[in-house]
Structures are given as structure tokens and as C-alpha cells.
C-alpha atoms as a PDB file:
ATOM      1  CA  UNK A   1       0.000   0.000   0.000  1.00  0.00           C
ATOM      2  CA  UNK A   2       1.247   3.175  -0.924  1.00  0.00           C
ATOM      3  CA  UNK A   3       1.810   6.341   1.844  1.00  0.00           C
ATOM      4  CA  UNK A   4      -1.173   8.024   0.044  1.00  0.00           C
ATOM      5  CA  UNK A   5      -3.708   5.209  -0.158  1.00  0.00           C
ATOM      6  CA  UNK A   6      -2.983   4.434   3.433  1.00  0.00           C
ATOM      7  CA  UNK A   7      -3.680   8.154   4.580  1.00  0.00           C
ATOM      8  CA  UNK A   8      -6.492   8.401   2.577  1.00  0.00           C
ATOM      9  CA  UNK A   9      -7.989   5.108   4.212  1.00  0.00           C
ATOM     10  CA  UNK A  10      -7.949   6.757   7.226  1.00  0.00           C
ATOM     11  CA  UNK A  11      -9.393  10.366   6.005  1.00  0.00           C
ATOM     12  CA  UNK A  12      -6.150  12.147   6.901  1.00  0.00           C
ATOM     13  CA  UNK A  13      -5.036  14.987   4.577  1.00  0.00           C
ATOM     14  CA  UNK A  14      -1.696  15.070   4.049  1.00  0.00           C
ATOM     15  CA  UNK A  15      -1.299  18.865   3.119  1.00  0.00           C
ATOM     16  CA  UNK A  16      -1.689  18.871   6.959  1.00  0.00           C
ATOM     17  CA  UNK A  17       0.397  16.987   8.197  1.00  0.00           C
ATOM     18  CA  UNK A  18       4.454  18.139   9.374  1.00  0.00           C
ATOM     19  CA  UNK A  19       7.051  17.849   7.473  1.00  0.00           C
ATOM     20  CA  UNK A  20       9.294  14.605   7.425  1.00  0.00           C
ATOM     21  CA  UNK A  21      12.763  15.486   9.408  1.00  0.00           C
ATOM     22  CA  UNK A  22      15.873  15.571   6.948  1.00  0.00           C
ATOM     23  CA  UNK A  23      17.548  12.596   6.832  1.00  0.00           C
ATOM     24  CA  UNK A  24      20.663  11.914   8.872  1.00  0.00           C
ATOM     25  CA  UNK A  25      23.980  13.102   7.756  1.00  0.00           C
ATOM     26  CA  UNK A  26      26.066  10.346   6.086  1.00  0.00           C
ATOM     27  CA  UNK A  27      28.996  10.539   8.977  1.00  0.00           C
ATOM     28  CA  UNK A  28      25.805  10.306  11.940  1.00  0.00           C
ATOM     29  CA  UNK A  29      24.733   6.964  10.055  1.00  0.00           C
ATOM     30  CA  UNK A  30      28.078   5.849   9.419  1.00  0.00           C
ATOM     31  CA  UNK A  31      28.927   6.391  13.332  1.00  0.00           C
ATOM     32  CA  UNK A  32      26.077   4.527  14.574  1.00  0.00           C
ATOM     33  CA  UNK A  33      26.508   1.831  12.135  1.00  0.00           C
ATOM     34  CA  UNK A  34      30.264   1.349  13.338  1.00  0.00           C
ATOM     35  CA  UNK A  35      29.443   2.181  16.895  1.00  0.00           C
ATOM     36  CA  UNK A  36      29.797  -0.722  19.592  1.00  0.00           C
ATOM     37  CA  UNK A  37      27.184  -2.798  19.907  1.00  0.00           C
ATOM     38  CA  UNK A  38      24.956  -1.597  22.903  1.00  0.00           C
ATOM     39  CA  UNK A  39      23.874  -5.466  23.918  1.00  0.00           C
ATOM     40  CA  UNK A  40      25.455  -8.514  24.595  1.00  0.00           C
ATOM     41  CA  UNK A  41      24.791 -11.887  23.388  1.00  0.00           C
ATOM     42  CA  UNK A  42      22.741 -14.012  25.614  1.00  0.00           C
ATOM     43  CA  UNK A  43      24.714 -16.954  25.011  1.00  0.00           C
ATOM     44  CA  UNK A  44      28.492 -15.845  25.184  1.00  0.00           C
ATOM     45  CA  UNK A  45      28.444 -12.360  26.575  1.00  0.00           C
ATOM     46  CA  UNK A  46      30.255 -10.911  24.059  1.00  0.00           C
ATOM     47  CA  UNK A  47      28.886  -8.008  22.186  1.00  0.00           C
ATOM     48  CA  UNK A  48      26.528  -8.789  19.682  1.00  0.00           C
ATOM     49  CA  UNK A  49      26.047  -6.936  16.015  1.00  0.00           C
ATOM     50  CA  UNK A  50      23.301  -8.914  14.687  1.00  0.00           C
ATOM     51  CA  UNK A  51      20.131 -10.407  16.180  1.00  0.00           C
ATOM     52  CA  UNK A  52      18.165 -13.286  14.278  1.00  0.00           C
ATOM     53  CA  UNK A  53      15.090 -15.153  15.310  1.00  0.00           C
ATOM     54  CA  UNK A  54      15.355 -19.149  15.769  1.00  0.00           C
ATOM     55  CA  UNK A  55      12.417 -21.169  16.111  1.00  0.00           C
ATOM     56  CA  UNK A  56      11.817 -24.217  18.198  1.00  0.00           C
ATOM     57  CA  UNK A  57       8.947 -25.794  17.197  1.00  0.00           C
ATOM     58  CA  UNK A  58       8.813 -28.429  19.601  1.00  0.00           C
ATOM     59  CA  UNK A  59       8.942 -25.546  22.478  1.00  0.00           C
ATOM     60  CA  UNK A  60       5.378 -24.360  21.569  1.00  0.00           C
END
């Protein structure tokens, strides 16, 4: 669905709504990208980059 279809849907005109903030500088995202991870992995402790999702189906 596109941004206008879903506004419409819900009756909201868009001429009235705030403009979007300007998108980060490239060095901010670059920074936070390359910034230490801010959790650690549950099953080492050491920092952790990435995050994925494993299912256990016999768990329920």
C-alpha cells in the first residue's frame, strides 16, 4: 500500500500533516553503524552486532 492510499484510508489529509525530518547526515549513520554494539549476546556475553530469530517448534 502506498503512503497516500494508506492516509487516505484513514481520512487524513496530508497537506496537513508536518514535514518529514531531513535525513541523517552520512557521517551520523556511518557512526552509529560502526558504533559498539549496545547489547550482549545471551549466550556468550560478548557483544553482539546482529540479532536473528530461531524457532523451536517443539517448544510451543
Amino acid at each position: 500500500m502506498e503512503p497516500a492510499d494508506l492516509l487516505d484510508r484513514h481520512g487524513i489529509e496530508a497537506d496537513v500533516l508536518e514535514a518529514a525530518p531531513a535525513p541523517p547526515a552520512r557521517r551520523e549513520t556511518l557512526a552509529r553503524v560502526q558504533a559498539m554494539p549496545p547489547q550482549a549476546c545471551v549466550v556468550c556475553g560478548e557483544r553482539a552486532a546482529t540479532a536473528r530469530i530461531v524457532s523451536f517448534p517443539a517448544a510451543g
